[in-house]
PDB file of N, CA and C in Angstrom:
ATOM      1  N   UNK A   1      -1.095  -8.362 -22.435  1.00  0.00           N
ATOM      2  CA  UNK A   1      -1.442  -7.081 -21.837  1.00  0.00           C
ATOM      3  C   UNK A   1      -0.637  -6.905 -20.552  1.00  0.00           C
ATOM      4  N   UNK A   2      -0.268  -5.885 -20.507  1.00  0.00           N
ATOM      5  CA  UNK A   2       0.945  -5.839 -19.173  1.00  0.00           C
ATOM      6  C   UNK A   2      -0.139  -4.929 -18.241  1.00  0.00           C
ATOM      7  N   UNK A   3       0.251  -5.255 -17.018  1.00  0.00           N
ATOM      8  CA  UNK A   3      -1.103  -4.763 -15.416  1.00  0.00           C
ATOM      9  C   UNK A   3       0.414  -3.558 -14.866  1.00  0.00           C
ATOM     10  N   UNK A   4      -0.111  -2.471 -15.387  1.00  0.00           N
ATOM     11  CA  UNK A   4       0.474  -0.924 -14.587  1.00  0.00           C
ATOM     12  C   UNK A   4       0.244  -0.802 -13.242  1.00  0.00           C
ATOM     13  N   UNK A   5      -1.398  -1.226 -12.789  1.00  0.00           N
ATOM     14  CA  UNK A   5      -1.829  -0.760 -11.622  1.00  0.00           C
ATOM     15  C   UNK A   5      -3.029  -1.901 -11.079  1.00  0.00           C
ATOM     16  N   UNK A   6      -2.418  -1.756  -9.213  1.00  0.00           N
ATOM     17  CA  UNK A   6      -3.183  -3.120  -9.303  1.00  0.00           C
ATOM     18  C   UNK A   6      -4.059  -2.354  -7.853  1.00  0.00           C
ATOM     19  N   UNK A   7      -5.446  -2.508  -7.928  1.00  0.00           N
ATOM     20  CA  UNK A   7      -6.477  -1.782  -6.702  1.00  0.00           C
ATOM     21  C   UNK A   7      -7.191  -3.070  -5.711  1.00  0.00           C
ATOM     22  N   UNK A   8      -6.872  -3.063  -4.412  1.00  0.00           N
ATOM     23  CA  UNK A   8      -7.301  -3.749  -3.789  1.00  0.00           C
ATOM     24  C   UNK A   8      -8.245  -3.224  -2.492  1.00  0.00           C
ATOM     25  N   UNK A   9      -9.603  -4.139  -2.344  1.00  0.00           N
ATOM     26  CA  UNK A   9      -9.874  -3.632  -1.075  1.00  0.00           C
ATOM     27  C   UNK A   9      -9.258  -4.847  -0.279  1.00  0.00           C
ATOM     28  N   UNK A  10      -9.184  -4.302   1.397  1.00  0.00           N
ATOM     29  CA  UNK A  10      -8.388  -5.700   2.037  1.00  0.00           C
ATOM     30  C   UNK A  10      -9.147  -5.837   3.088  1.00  0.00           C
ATOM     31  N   UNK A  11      -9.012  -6.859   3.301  1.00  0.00           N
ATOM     32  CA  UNK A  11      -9.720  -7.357   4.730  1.00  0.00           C
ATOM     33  C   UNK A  11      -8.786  -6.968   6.225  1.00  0.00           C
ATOM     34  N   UNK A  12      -8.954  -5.850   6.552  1.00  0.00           N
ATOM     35  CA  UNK A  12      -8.145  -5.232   7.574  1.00  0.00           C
ATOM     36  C   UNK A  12      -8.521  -4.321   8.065  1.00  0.00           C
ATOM     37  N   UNK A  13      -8.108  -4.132   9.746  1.00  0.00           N
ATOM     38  CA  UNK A  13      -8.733  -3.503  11.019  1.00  0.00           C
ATOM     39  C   UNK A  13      -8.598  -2.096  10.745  1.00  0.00           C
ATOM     40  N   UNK A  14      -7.424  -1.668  10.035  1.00  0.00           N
ATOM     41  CA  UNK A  14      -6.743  -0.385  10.230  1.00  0.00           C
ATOM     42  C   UNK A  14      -6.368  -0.382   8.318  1.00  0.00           C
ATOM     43  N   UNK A  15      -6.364  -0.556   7.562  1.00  0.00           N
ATOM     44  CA  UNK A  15      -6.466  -0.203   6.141  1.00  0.00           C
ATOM     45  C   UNK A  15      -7.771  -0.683   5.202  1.00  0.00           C
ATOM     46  N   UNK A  16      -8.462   0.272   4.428  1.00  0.00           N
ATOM     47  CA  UNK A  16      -9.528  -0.625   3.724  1.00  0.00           C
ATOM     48  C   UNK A  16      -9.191  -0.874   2.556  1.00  0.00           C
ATOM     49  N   UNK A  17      -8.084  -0.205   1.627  1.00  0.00           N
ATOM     50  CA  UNK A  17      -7.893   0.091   0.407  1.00  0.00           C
ATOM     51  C   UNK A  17      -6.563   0.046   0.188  1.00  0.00           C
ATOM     52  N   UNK A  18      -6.146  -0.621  -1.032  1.00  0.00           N
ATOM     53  CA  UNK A  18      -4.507   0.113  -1.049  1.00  0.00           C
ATOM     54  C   UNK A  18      -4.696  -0.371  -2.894  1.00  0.00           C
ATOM     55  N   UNK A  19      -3.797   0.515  -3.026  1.00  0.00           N
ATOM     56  CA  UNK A  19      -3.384   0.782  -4.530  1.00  0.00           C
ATOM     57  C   UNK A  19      -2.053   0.873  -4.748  1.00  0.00           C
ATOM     58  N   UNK A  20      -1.742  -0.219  -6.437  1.00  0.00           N
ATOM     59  CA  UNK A  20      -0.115  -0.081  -6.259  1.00  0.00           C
ATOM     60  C   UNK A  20       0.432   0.269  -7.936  1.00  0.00           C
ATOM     61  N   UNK A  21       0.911   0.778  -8.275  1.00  0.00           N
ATOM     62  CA  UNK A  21       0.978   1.440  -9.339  1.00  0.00           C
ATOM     63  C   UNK A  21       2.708   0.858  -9.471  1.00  0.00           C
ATOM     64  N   UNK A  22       2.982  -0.031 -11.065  1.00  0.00           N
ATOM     65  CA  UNK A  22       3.995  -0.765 -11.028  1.00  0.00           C
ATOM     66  C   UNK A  22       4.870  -0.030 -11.278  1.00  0.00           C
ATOM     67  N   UNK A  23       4.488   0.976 -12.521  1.00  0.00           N
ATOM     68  CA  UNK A  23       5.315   1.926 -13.547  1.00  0.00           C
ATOM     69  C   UNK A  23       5.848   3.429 -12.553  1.00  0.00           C
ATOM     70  N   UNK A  24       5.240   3.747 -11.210  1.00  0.00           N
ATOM     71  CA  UNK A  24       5.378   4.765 -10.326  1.00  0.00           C
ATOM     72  C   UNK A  24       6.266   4.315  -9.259  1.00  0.00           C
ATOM     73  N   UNK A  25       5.993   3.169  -9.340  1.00  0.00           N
ATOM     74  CA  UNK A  25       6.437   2.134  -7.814  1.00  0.00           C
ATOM     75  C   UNK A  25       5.677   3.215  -6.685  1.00  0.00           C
ATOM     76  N   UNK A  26       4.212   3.818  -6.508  1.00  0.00           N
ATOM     77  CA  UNK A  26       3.578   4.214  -5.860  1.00  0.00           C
ATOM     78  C   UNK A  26       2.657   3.520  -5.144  1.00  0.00           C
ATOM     79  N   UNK A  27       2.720   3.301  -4.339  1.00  0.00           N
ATOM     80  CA  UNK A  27       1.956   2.746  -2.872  1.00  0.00           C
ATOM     81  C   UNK A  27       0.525   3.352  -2.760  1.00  0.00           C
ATOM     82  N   UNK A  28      -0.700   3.258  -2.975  1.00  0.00           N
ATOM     83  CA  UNK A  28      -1.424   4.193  -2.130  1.00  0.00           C
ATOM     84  C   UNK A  28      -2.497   3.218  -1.173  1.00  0.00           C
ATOM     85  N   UNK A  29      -2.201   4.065  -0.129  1.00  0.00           N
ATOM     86  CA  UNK A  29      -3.184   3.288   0.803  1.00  0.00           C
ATOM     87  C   UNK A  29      -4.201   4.274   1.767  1.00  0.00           C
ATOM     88  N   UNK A  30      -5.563   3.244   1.832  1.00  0.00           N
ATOM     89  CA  UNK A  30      -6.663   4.365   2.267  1.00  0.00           C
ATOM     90  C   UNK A  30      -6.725   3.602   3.559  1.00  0.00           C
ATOM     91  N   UNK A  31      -6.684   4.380   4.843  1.00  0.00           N
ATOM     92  CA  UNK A  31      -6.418   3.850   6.291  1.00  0.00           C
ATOM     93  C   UNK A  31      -8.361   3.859   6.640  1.00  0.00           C
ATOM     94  N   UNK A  32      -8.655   3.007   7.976  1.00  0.00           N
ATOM     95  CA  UNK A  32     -10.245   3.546   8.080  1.00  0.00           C
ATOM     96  C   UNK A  32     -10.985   3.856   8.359  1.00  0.00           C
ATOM     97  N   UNK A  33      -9.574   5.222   8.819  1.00  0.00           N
ATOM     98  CA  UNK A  33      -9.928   6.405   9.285  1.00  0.00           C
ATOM     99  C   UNK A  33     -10.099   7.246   8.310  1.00  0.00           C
ATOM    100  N   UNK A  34     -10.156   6.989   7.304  1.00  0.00           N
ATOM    101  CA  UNK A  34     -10.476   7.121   5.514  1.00  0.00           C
ATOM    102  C   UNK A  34      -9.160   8.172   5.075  1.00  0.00           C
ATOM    103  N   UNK A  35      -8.221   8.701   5.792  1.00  0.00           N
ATOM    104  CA  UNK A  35      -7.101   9.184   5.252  1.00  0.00           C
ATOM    105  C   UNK A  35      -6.158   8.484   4.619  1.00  0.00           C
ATOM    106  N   UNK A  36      -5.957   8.655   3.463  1.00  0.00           N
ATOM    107  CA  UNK A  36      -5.232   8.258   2.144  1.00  0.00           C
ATOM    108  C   UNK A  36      -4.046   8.989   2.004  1.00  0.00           C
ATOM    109  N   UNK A  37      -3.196   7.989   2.195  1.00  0.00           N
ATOM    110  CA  UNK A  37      -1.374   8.391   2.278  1.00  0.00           C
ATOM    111  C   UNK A  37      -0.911   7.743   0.511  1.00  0.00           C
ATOM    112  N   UNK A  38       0.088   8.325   0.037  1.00  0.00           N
ATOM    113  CA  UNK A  38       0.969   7.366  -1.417  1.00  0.00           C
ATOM    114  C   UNK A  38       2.112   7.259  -0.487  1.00  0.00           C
ATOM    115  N   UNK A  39       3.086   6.650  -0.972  1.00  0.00           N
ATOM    116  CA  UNK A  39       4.002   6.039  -0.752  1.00  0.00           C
ATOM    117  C   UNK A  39       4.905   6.285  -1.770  1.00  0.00           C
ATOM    118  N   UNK A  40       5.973   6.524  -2.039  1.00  0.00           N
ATOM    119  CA  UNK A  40       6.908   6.204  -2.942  1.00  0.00           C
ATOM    120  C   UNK A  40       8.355   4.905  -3.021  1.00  0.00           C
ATOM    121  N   UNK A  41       8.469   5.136  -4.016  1.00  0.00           N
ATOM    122  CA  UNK A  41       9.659   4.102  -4.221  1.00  0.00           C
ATOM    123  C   UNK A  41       9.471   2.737  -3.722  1.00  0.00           C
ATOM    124  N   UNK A  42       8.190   2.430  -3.461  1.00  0.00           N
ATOM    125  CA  UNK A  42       7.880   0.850  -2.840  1.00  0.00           C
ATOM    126  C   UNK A  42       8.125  -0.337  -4.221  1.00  0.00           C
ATOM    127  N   UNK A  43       8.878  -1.245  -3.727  1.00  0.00           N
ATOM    128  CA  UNK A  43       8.613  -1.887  -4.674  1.00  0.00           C
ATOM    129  C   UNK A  43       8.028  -2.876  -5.157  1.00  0.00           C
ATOM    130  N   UNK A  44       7.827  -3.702  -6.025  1.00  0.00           N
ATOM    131  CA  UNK A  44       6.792  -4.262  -6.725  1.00  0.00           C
ATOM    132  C   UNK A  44       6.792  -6.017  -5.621  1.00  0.00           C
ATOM    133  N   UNK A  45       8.260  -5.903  -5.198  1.00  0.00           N
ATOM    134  CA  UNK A  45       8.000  -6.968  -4.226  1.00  0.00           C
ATOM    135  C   UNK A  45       7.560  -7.130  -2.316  1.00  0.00           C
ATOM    136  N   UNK A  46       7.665  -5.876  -2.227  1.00  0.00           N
ATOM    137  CA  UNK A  46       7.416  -5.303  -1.099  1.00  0.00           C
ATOM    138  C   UNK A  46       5.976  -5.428  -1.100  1.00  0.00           C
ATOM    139  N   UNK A  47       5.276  -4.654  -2.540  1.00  0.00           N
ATOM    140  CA  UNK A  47       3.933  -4.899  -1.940  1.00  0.00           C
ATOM    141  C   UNK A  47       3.546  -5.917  -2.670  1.00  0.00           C
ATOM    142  N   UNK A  48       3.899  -7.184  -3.448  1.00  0.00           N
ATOM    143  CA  UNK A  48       3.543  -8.663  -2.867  1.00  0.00           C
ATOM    144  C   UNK A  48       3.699  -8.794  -2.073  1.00  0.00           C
ATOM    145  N   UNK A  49       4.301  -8.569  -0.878  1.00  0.00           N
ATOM    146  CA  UNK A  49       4.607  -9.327   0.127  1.00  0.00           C
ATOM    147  C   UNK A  49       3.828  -9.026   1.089  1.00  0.00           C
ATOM    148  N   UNK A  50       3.360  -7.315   1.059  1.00  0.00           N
ATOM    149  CA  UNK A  50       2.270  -7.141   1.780  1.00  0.00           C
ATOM    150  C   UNK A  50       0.843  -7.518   1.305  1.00  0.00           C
ATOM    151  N   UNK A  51       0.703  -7.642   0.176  1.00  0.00           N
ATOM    152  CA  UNK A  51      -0.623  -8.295  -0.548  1.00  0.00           C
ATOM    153  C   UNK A  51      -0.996  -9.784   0.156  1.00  0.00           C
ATOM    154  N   UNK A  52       0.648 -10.460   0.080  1.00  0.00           N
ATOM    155  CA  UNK A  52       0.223 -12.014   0.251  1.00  0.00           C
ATOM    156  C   UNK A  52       0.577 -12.367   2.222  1.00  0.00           C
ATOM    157  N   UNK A  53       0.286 -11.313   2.870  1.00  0.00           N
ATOM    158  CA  UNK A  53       0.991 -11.216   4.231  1.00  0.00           C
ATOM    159  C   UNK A  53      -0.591 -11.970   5.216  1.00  0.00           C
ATOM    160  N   UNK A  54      -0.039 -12.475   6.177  1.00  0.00           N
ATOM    161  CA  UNK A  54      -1.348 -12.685   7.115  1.00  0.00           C
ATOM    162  C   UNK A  54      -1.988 -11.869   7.696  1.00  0.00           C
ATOM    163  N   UNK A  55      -1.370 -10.676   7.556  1.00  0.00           N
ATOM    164  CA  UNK A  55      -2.111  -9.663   8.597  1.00  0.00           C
ATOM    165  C   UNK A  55      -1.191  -7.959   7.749  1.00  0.00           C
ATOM    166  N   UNK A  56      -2.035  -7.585   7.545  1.00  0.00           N
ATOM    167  CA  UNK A  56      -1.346  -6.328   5.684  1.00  0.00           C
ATOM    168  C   UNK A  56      -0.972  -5.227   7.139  1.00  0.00           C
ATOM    169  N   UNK A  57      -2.177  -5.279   8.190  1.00  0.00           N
ATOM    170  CA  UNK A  57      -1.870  -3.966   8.984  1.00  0.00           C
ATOM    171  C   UNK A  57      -0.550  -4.009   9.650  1.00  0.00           C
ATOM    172  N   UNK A  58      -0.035  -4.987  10.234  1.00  0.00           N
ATOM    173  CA  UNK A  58       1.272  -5.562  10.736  1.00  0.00           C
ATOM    174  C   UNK A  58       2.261  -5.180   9.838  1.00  0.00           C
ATOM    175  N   UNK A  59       2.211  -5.649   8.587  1.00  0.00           N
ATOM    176  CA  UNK A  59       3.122  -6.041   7.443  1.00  0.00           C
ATOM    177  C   UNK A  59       3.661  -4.344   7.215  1.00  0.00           C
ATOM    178  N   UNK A  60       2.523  -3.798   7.112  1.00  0.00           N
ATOM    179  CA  UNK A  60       2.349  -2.079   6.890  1.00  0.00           C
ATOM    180  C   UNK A  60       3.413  -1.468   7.865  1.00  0.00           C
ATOM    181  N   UNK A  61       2.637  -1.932   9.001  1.00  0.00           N
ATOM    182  CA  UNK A  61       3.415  -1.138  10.252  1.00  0.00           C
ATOM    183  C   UNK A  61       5.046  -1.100  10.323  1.00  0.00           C
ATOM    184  N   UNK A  62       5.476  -2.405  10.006  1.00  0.00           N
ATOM    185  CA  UNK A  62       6.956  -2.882  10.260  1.00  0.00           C
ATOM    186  C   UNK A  62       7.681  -2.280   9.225  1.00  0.00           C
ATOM    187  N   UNK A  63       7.281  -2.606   8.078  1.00  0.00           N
ATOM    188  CA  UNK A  63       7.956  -2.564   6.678  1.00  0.00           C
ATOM    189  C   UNK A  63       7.925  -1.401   6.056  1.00  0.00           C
ATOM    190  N   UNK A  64       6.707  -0.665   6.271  1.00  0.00           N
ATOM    191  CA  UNK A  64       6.679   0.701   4.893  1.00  0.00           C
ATOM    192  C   UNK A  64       5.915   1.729   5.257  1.00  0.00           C
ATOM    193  N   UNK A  65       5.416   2.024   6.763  1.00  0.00           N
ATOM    194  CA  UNK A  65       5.193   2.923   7.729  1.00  0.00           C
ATOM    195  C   UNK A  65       5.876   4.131   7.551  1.00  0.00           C
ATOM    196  N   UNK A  66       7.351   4.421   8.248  1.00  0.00           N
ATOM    197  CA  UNK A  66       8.599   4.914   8.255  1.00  0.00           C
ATOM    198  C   UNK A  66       9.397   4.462   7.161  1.00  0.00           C
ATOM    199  N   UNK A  67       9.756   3.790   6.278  1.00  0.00           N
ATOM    200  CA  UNK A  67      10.654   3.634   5.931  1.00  0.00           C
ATOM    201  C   UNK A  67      10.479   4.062   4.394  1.00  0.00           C
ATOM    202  N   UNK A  68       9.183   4.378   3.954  1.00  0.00           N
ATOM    203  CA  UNK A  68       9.192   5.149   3.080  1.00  0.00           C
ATOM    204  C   UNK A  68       8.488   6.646   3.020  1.00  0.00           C
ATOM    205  N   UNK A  69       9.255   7.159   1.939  1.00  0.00           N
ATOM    206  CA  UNK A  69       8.720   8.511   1.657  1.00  0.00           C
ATOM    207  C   UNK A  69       6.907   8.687   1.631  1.00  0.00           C
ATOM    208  N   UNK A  70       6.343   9.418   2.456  1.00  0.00           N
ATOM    209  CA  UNK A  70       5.182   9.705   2.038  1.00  0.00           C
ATOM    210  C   UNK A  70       4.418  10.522   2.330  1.00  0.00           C
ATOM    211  N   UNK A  71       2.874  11.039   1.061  1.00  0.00           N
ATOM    212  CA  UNK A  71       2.285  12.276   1.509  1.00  0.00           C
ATOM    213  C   UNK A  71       0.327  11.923   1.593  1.00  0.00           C
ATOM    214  N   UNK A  72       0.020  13.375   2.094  1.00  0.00           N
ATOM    215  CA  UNK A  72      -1.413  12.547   2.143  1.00  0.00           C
ATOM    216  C   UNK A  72      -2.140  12.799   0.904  1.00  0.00           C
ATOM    217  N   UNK A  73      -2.894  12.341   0.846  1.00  0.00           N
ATOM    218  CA  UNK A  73      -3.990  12.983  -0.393  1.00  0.00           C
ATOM    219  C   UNK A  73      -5.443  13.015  -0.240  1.00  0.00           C
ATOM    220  N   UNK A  74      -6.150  13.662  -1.007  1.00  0.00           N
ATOM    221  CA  UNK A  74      -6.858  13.664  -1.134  1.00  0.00           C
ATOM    222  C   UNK A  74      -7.895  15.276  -0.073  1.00  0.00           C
TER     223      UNK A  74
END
């Protein structure tokens, strides 16, 4: 069975939620201030890396803040 989409809650100050969609390479993350941004073009190793990071809000900030495309939702 192949995993399209993978939903996490995280243990973090400033994100509660993030969602990563393999087949979109879509990012979504719920901040907790409960506004929910997607992301595009992230890729599948980027967010391992923020999955397996010591601190996701840091990892967020540096890496895929600015540097990717994104809108809000919801």
């Amino acid at each position: 069975m192949k995993v399209t989409k993978e939903n996490l809650e995280v243990n973090s100050s400033a994100i509660l939620k993030m969602a990563y969609s393999f087949e979109d390479k879509l990012l979504t993350v719920k901040f907790s201030s409960n506004k929910t941004y997607e992301f595009k073009n992230v890729t599948a190793e980027i967010f391992y890396a923020m999955k397996h990071s010591d601190s996701i809000g840091k990892f967020f900030n540096k890496n895929i803040r600015w540097n990717y495309k994104f809108n809000p939702i919801g």
